[in-house]
N, C-alpha and C. Protein backbone atom coordinates (compact mmCIF):
# COMPACT_ATOMS: atom_id res chain seq x y z
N UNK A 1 176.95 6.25 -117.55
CA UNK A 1 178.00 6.71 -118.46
C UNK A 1 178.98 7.62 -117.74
N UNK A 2 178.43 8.59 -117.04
CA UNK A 2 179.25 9.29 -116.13
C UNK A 2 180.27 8.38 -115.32
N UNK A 3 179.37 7.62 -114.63
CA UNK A 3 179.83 7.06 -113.93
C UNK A 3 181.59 6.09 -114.24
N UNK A 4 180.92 5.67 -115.36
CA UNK A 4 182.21 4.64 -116.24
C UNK A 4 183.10 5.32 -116.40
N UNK A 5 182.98 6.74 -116.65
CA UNK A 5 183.94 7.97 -117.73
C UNK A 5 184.87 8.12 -115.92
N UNK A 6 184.16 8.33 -114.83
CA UNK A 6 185.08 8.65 -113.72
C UNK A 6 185.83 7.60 -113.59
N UNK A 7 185.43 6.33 -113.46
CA UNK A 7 186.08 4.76 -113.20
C UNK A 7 187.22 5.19 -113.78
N UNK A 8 187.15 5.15 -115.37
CA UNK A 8 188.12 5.54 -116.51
C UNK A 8 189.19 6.36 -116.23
N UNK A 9 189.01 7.36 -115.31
CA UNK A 9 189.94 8.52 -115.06
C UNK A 9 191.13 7.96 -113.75
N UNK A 10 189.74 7.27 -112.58
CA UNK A 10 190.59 6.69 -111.55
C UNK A 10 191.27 5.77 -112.35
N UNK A 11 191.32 4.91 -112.84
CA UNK A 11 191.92 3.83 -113.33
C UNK A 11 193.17 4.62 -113.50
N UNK A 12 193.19 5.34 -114.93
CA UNK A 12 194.26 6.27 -115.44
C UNK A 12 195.18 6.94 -114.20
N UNK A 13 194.50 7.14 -113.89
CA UNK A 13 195.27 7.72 -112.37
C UNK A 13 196.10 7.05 -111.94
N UNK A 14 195.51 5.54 -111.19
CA UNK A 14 195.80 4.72 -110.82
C UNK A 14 197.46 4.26 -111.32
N UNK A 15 197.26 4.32 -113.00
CA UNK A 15 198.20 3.44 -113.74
C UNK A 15 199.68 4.54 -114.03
N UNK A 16 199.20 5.72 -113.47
CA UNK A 16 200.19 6.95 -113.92
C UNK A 16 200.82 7.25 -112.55
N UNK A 17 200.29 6.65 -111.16
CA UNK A 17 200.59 7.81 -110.57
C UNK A 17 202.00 7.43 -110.03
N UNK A 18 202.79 6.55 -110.46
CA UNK A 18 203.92 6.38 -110.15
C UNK A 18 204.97 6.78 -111.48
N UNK A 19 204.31 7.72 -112.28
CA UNK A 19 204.84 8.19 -113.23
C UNK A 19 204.79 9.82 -113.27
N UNK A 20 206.70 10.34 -113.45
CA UNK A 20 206.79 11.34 -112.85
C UNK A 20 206.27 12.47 -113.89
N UNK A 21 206.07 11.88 -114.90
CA UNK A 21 205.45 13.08 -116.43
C UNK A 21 204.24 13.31 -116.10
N UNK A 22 203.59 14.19 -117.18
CA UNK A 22 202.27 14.42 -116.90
C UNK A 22 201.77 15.83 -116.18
N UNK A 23 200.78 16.33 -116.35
CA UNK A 23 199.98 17.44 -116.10
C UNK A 23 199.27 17.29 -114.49
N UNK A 24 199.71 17.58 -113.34
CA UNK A 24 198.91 17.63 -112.27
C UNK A 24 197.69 17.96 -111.94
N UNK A 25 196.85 16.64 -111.38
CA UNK A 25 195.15 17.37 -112.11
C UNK A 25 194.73 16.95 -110.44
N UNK A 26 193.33 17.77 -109.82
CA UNK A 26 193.09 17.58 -108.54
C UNK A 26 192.64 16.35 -108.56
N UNK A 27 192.06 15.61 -107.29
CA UNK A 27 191.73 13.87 -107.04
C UNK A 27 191.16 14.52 -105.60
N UNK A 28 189.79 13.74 -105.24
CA UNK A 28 189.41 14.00 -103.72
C UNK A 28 190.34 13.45 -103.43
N UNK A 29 190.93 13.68 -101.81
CA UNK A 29 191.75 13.13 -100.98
C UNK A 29 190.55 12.34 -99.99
N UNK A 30 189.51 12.46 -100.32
CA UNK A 30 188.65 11.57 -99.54
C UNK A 30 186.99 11.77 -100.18
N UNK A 31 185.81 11.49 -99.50
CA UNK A 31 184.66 11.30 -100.03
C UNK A 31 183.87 13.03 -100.16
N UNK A 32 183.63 14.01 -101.30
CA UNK A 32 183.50 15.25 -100.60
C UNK A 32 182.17 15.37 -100.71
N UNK A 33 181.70 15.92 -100.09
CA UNK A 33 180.18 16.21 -100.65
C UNK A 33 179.66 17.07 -101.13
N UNK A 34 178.50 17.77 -101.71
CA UNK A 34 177.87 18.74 -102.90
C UNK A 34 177.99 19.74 -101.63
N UNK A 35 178.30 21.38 -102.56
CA UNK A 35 177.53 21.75 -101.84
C UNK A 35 179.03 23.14 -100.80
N UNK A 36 179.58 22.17 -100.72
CA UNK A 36 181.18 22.74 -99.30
C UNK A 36 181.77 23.17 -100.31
N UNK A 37 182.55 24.47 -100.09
CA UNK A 37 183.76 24.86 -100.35
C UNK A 37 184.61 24.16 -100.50
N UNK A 38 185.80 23.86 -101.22
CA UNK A 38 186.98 23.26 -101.33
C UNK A 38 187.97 23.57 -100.12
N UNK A 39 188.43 23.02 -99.82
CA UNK A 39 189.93 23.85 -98.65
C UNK A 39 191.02 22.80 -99.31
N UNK A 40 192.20 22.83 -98.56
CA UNK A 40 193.53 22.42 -99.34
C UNK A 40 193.73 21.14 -99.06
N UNK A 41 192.96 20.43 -98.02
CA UNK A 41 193.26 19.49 -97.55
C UNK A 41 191.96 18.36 -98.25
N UNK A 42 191.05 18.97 -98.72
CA UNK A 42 190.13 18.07 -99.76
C UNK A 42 190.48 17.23 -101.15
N UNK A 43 191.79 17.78 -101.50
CA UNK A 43 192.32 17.57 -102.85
C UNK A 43 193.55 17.21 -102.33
N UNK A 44 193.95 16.32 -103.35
CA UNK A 44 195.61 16.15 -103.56
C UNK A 44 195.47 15.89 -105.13
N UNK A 45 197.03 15.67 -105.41
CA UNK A 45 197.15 16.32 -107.22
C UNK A 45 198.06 14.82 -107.61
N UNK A 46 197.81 14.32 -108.90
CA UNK A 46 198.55 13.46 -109.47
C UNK A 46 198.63 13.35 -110.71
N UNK A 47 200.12 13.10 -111.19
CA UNK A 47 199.73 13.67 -112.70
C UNK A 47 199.58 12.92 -113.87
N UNK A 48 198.57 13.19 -115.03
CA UNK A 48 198.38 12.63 -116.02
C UNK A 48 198.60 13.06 -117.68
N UNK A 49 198.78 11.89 -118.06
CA UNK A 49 199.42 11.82 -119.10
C UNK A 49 198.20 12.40 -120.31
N UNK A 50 197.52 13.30 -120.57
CA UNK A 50 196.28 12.99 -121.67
C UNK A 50 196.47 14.03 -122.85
N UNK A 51 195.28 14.32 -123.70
CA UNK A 51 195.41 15.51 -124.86
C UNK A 51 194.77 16.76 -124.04
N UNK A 52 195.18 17.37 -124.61
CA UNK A 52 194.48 19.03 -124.20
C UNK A 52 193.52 19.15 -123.90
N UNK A 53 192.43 18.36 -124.94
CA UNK A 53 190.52 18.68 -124.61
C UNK A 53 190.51 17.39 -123.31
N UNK A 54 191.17 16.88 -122.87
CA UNK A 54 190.68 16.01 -121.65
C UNK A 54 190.90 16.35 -120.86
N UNK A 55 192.20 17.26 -120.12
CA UNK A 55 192.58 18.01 -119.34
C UNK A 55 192.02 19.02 -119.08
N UNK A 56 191.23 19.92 -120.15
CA UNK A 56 190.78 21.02 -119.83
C UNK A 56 189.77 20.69 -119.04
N UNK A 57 189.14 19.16 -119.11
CA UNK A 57 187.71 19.43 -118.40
C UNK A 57 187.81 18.76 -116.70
N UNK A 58 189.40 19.08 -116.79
CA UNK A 58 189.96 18.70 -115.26
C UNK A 58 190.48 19.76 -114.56
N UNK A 59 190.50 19.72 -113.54
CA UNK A 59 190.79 20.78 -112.30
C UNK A 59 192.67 20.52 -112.52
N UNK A 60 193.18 21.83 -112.52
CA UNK A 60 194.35 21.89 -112.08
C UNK A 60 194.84 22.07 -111.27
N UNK A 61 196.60 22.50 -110.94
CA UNK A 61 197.02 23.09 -109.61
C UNK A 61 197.16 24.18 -109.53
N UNK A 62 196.53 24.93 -110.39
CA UNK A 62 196.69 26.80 -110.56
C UNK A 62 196.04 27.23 -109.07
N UNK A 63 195.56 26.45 -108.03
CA UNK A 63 194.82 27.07 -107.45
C UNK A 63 193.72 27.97 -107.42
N UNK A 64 193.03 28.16 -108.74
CA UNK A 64 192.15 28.71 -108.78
C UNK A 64 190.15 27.85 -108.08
N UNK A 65 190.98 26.59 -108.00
CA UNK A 65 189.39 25.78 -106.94
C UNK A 65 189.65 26.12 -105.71
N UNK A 66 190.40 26.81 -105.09
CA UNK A 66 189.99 27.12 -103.56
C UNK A 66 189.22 27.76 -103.67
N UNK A 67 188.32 27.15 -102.43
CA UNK A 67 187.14 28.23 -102.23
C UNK A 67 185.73 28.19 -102.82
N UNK A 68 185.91 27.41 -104.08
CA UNK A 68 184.59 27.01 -105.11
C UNK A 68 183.58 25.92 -104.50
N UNK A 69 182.88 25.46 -104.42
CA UNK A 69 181.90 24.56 -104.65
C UNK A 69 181.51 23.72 -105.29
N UNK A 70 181.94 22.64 -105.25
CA UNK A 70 181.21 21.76 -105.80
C UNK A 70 180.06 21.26 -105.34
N UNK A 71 179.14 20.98 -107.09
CA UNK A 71 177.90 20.90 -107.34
C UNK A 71 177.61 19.45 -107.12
N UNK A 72 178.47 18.47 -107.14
CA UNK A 72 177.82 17.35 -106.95
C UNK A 72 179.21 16.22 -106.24
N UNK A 73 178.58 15.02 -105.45
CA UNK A 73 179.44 14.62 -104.73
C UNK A 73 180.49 14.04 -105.20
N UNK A 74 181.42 14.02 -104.65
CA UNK A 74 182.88 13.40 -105.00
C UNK A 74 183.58 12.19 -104.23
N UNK A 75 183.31 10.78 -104.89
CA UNK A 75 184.07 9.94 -104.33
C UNK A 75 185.61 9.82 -103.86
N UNK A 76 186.13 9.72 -102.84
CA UNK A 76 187.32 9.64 -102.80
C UNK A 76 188.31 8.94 -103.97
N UNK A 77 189.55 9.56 -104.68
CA UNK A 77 190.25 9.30 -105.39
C UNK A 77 189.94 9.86 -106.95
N UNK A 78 189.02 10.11 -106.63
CA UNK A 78 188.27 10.53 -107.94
C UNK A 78 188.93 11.71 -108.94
N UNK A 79 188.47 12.01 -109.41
CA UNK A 79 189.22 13.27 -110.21
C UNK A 79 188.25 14.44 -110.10
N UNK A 80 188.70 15.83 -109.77
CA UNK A 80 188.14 16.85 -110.12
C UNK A 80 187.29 16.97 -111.34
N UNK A 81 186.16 17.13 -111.83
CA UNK A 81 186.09 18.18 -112.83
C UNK A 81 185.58 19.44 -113.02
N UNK A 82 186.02 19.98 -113.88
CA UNK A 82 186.02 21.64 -114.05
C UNK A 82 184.34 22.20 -113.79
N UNK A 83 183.51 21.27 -114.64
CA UNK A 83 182.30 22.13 -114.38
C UNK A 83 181.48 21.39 -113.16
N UNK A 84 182.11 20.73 -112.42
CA UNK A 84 181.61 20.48 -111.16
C UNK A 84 181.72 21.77 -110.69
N UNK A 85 182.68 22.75 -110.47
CA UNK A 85 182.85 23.21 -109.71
C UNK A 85 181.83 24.84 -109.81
N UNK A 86 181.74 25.65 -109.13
CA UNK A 86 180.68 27.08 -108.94
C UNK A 86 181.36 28.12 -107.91
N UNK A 87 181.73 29.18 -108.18
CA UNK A 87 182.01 30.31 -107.31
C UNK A 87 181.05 30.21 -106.37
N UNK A 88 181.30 30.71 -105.18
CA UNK A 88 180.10 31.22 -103.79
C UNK A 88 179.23 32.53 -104.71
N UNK A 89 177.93 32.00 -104.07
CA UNK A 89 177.17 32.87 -103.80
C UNK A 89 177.83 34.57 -103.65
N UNK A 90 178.29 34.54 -102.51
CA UNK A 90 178.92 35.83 -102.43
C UNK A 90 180.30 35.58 -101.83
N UNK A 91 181.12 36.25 -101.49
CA UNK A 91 182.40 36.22 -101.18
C UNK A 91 182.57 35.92 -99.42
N UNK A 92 181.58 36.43 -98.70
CA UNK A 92 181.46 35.82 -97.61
C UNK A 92 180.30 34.89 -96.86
N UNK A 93 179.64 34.25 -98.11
CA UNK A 93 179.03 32.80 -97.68
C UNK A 93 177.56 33.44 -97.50
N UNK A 94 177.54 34.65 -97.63
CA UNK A 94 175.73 34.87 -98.00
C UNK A 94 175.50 34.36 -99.37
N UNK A 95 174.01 34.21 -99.72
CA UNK A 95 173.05 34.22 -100.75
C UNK A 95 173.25 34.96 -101.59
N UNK A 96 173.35 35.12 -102.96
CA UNK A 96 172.74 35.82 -104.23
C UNK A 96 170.92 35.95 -104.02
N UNK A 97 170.68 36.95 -104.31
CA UNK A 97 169.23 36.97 -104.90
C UNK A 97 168.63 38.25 -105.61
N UNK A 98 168.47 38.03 -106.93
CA UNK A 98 167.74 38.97 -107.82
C UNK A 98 166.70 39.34 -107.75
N UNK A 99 166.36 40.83 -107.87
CA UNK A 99 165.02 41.46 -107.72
C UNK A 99 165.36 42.67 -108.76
N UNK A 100 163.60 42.05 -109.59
CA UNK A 100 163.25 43.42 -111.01
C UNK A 100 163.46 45.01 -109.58
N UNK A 101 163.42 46.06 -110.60
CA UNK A 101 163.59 47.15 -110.01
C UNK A 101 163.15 48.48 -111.06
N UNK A 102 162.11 48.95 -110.45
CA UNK A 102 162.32 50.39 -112.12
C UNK A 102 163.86 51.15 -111.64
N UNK A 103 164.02 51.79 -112.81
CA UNK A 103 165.44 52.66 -113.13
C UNK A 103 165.16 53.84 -111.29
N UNK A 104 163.79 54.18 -112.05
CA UNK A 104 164.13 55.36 -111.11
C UNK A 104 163.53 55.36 -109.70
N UNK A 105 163.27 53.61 -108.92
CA UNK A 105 163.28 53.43 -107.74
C UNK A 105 164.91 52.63 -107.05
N UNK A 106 165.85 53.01 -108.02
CA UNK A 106 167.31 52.10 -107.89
C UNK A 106 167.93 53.41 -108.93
N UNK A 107 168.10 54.55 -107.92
CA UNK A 107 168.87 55.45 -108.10
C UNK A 107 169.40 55.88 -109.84
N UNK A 108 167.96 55.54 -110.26
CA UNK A 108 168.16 55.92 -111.44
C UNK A 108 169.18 54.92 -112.57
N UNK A 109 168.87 54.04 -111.90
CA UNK A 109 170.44 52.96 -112.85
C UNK A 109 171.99 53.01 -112.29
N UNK A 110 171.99 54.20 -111.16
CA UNK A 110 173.51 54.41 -111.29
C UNK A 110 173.47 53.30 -109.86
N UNK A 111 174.09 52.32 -110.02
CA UNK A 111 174.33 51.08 -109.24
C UNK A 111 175.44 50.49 -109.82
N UNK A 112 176.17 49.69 -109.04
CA UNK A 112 177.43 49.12 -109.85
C UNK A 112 177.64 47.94 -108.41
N UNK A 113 178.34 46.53 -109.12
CA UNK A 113 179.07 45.95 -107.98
C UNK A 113 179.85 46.39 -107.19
N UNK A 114 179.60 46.34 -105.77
CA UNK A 114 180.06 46.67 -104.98
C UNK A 114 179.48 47.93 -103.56
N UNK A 115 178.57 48.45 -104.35
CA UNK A 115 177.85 49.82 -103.80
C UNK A 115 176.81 48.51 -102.83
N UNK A 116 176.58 49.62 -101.74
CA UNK A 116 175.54 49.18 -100.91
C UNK A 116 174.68 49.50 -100.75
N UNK A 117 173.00 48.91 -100.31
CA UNK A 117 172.13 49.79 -100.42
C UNK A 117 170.94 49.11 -99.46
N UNK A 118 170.33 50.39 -98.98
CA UNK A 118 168.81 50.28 -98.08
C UNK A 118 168.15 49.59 -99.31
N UNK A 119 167.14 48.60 -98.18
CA UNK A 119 165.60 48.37 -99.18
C UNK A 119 164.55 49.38 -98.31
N UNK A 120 164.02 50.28 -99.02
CA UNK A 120 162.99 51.12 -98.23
C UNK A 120 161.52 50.52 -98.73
N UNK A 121 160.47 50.03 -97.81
CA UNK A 121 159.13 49.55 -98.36
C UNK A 121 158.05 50.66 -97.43
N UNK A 122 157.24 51.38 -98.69
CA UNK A 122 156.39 52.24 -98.40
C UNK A 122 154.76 51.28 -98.30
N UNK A 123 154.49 50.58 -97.79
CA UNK A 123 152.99 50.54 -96.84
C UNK A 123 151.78 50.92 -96.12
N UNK A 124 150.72 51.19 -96.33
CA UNK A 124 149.92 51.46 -95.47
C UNK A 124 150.50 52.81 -94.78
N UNK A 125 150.99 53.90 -95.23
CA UNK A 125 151.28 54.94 -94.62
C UNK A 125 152.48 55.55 -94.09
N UNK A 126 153.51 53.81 -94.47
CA UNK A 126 154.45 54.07 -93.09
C UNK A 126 155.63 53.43 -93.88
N UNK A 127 156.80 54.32 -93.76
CA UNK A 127 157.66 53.80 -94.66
C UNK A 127 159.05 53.00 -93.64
N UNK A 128 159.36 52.10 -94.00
CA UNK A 128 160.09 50.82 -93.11
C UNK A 128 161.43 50.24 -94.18
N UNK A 129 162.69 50.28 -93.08
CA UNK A 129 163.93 50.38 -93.64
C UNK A 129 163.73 48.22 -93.73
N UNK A 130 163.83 47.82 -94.72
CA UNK A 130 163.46 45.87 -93.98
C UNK A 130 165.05 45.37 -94.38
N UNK A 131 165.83 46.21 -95.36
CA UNK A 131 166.79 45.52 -95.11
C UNK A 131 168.03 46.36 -95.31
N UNK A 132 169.09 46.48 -94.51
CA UNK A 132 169.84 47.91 -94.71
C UNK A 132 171.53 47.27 -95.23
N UNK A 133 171.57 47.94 -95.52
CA UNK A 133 173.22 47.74 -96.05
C UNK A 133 173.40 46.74 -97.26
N UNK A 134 173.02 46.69 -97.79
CA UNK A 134 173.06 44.89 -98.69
C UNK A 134 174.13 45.29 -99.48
N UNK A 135 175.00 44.45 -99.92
CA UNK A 135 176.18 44.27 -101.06
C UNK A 135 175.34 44.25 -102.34
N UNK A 136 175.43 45.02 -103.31
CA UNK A 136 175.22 45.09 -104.92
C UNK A 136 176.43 43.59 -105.51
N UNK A 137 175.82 42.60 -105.89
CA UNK A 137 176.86 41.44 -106.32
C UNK A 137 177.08 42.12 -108.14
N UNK A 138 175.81 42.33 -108.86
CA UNK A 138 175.93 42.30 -109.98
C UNK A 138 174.46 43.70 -110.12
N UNK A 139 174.26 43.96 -111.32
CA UNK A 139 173.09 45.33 -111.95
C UNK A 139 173.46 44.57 -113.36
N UNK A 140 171.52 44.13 -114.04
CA UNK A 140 171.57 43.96 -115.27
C UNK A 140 171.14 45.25 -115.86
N UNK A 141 170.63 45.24 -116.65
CA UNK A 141 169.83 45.85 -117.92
C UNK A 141 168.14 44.82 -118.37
N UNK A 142 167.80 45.35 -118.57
CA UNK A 142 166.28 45.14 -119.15
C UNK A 142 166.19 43.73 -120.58
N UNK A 143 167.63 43.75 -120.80
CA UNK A 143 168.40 42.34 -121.59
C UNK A 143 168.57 41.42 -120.94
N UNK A 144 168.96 41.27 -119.59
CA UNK A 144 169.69 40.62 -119.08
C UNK A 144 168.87 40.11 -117.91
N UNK A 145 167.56 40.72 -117.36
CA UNK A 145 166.91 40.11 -116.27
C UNK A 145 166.83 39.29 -115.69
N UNK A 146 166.36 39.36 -114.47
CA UNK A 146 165.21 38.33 -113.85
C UNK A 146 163.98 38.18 -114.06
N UNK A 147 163.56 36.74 -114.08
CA UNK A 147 161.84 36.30 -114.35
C UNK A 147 161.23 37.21 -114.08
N UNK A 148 159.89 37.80 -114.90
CA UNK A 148 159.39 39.12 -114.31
C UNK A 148 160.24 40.29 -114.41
N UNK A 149 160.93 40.44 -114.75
CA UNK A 149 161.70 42.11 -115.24
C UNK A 149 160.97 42.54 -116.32
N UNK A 150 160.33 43.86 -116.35
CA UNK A 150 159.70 44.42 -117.93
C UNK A 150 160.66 45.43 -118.36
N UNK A 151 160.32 46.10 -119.09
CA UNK A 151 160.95 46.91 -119.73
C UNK A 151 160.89 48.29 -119.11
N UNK A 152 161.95 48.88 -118.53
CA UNK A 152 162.30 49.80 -118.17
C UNK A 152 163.58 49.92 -116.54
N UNK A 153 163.03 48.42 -116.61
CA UNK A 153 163.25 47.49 -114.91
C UNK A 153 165.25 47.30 -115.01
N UNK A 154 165.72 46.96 -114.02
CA UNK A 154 167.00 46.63 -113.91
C UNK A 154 166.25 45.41 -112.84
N UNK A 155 167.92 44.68 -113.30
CA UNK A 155 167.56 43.55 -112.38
C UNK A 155 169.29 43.31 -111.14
N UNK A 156 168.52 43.69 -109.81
CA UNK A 156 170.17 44.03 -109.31
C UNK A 156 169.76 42.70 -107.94
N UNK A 157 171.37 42.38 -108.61
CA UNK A 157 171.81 40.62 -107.51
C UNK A 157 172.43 41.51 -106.05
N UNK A 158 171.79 40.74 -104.92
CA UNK A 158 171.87 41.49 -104.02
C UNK A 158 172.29 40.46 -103.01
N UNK A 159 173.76 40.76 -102.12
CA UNK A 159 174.01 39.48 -101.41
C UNK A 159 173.30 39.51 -99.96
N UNK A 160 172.37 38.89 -99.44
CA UNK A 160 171.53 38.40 -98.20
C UNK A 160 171.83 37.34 -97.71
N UNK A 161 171.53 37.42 -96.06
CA UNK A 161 171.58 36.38 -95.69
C UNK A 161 169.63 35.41 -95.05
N UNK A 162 169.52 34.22 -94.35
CA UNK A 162 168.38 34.01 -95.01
C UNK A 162 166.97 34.94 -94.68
N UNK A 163 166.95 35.69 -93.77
CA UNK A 163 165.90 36.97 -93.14
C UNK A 163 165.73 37.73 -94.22
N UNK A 164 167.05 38.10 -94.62
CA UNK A 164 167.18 39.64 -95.46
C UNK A 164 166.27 38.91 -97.34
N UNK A 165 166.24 37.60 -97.32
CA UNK A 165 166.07 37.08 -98.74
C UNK A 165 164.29 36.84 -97.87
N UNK A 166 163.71 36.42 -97.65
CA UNK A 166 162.27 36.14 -96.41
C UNK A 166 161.65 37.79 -96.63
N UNK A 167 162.69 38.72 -96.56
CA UNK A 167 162.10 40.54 -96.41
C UNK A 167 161.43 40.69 -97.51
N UNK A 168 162.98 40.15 -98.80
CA UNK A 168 162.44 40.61 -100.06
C UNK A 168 161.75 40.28 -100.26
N UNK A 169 161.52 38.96 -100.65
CA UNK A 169 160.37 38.42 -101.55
C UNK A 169 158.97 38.97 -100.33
N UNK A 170 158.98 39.27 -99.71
CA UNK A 170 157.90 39.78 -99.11
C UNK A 170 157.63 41.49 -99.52
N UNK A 171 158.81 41.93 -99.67
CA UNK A 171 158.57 43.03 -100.68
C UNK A 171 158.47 43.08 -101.69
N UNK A 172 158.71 42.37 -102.60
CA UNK A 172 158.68 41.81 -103.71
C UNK A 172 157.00 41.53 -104.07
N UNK A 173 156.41 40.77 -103.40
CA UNK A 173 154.79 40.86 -103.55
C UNK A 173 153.96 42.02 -103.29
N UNK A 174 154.60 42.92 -102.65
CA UNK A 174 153.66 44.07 -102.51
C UNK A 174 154.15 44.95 -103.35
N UNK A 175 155.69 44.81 -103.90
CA UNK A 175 156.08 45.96 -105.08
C UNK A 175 156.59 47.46 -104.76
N UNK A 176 155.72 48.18 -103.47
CA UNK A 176 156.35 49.47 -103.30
C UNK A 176 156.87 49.57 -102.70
N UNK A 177 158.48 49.76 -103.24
CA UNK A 177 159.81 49.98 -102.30
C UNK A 177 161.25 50.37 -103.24
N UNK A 178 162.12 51.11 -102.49
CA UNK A 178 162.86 51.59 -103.39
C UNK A 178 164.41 51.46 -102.87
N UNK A 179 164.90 51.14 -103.42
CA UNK A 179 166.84 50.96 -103.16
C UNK A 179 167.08 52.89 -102.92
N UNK A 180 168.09 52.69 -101.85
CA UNK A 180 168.83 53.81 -101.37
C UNK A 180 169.92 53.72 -101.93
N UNK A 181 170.92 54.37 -102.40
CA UNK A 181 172.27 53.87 -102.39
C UNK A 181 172.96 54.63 -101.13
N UNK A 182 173.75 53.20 -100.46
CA UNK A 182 174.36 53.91 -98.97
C UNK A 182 175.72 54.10 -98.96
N UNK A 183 176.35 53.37 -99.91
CA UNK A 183 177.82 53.02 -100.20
C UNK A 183 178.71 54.29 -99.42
N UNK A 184 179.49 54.14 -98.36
CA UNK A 184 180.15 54.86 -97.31
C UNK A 184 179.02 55.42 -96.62
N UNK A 185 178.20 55.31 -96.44
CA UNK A 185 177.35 55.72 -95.79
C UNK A 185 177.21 54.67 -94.27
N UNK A 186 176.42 55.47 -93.31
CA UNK A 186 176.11 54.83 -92.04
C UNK A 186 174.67 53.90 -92.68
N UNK A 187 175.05 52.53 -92.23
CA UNK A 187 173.67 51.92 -93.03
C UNK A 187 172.82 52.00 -91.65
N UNK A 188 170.95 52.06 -92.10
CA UNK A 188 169.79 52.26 -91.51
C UNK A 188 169.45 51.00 -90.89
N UNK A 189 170.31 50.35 -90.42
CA UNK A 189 170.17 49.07 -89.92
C UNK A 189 169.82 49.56 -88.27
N UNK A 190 168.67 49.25 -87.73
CA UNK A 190 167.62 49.04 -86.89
C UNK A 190 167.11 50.41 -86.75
N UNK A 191 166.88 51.05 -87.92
CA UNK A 191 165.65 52.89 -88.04
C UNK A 191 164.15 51.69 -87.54
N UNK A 192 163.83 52.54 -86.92
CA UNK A 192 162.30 52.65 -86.88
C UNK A 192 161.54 52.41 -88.02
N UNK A 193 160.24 52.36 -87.93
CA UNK A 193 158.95 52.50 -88.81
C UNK A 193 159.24 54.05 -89.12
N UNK A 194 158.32 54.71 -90.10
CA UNK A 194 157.78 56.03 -90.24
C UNK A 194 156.77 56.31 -90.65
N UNK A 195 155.62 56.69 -89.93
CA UNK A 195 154.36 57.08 -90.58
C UNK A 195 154.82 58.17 -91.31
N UNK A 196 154.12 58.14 -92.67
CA UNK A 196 154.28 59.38 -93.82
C UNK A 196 153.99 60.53 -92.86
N UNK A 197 152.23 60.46 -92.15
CA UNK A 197 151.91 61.92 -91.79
C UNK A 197 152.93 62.52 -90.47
N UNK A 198 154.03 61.46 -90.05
CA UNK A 198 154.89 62.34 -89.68
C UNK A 198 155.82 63.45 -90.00
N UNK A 199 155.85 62.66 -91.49
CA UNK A 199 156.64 63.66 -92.28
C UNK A 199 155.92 65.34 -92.26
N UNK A 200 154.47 65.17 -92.68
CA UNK A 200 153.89 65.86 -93.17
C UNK A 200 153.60 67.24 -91.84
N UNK A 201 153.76 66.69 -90.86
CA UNK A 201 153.72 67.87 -89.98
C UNK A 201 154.85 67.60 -89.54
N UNK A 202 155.94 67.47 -89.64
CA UNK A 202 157.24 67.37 -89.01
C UNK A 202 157.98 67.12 -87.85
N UNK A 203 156.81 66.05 -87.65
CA UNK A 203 157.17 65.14 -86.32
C UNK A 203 158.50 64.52 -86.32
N UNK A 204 158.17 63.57 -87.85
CA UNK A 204 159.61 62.90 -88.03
C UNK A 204 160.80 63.48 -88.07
N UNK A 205 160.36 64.61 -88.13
CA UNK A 205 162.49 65.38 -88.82
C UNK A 205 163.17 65.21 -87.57
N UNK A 206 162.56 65.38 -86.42
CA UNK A 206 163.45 65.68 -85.25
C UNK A 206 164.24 64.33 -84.28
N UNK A 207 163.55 62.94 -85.57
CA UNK A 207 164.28 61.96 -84.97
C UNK A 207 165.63 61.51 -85.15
């Protein structure tokens, strides 16, 4: 059915595109695949004649698909559509990934897009920086979670690349660890280990 409904569109295409009326809607300029960013040279535009609710579920020339993703492949000539398409992950081609958090191991709630932050994991004695600087993408509420969020938990989208997502969920199974907020800060990207009982006689301060 999909399939017929695209035929349907190329066809239309086909029969319009030497017709100068019409609404400019995107068309692969060749075969694209799932998955890639758009760039300018993936699309070309031709315009069609249709009603409002058919257009809307087509890509325009507002330029707002640079840069998006499409979710599934695109035959050449084909037509854009709208919910093919998905923002990046993050703005520079890392990962999204959500992790529950209590309030008051994530600075108490005060987190916002954009702030950056240490993952600190306390272990066996010894407390270890595993992933430093990370971009805050998004901070839910205890409404809004991730699988496994309880009640009291925030759930904060954190952009990684694939090591820094391998850390978490490895912190993530052991549970004790706590967000820094570093935002202008010098991030702890390659600190040492710390045994606690350094703290405790004040070995550590002097590093």
């Amino acid at each position: 059915m999909v399939l017929a409904g695209l035929l349907g569109l190329v066809l239309t295409l086909a029969a319009l595109r030497d017709e100068p009326t019409g609404q400019r809607v995107a068309v692969a300029a060749r075969d694209l695949a799932a998955g890639v960013p758009l760039r300018a040279s993936d699309v070309r535009f031709e315009p069609v004649r249709a009603s409002g609710d058919v257009l809307a579920h087509l890509v325009g020339d507002d330029g707002a698909w640079r840069g998006r993703v499409l979710t599934t492949a695109v035959p050449a000539g084909a037509p854009l559509a709208a919910a093919s398409l998905r923002g990046r992950a993050s703005a520079d081609g890392l990962r999204a990934m959500s992790i529950p958090v209590d309030r008051a191991r994530a600075v108490n709630g005060r987190l916002a897009a954009g702030d950056r932050v240490d993952v600190v994991l306390a272990r066996d004695g010894v407390a270890t920086v595993v992933a430093a600087g990370l971009e805050v993408l998004d901070v839910a509420g205890e409404d809004g979670g991730a699988f496994g969020a309880q009640r009291g938990q925030l759930t904060v989208t954190l952009a990684v690349d694939v090591a820094d997502s391998q850390r978490l969920a490895a912190v993530l199974a052991d549970g004790e660890f706590v967000l820094t907020r570093v935002t202008g800060a010098v991030p702890a990207t390659g600190a040492p280990p710390l045994a606690l009982d350094e703290l405790a006689t004040g070995r550590g301060a002097s590093r």
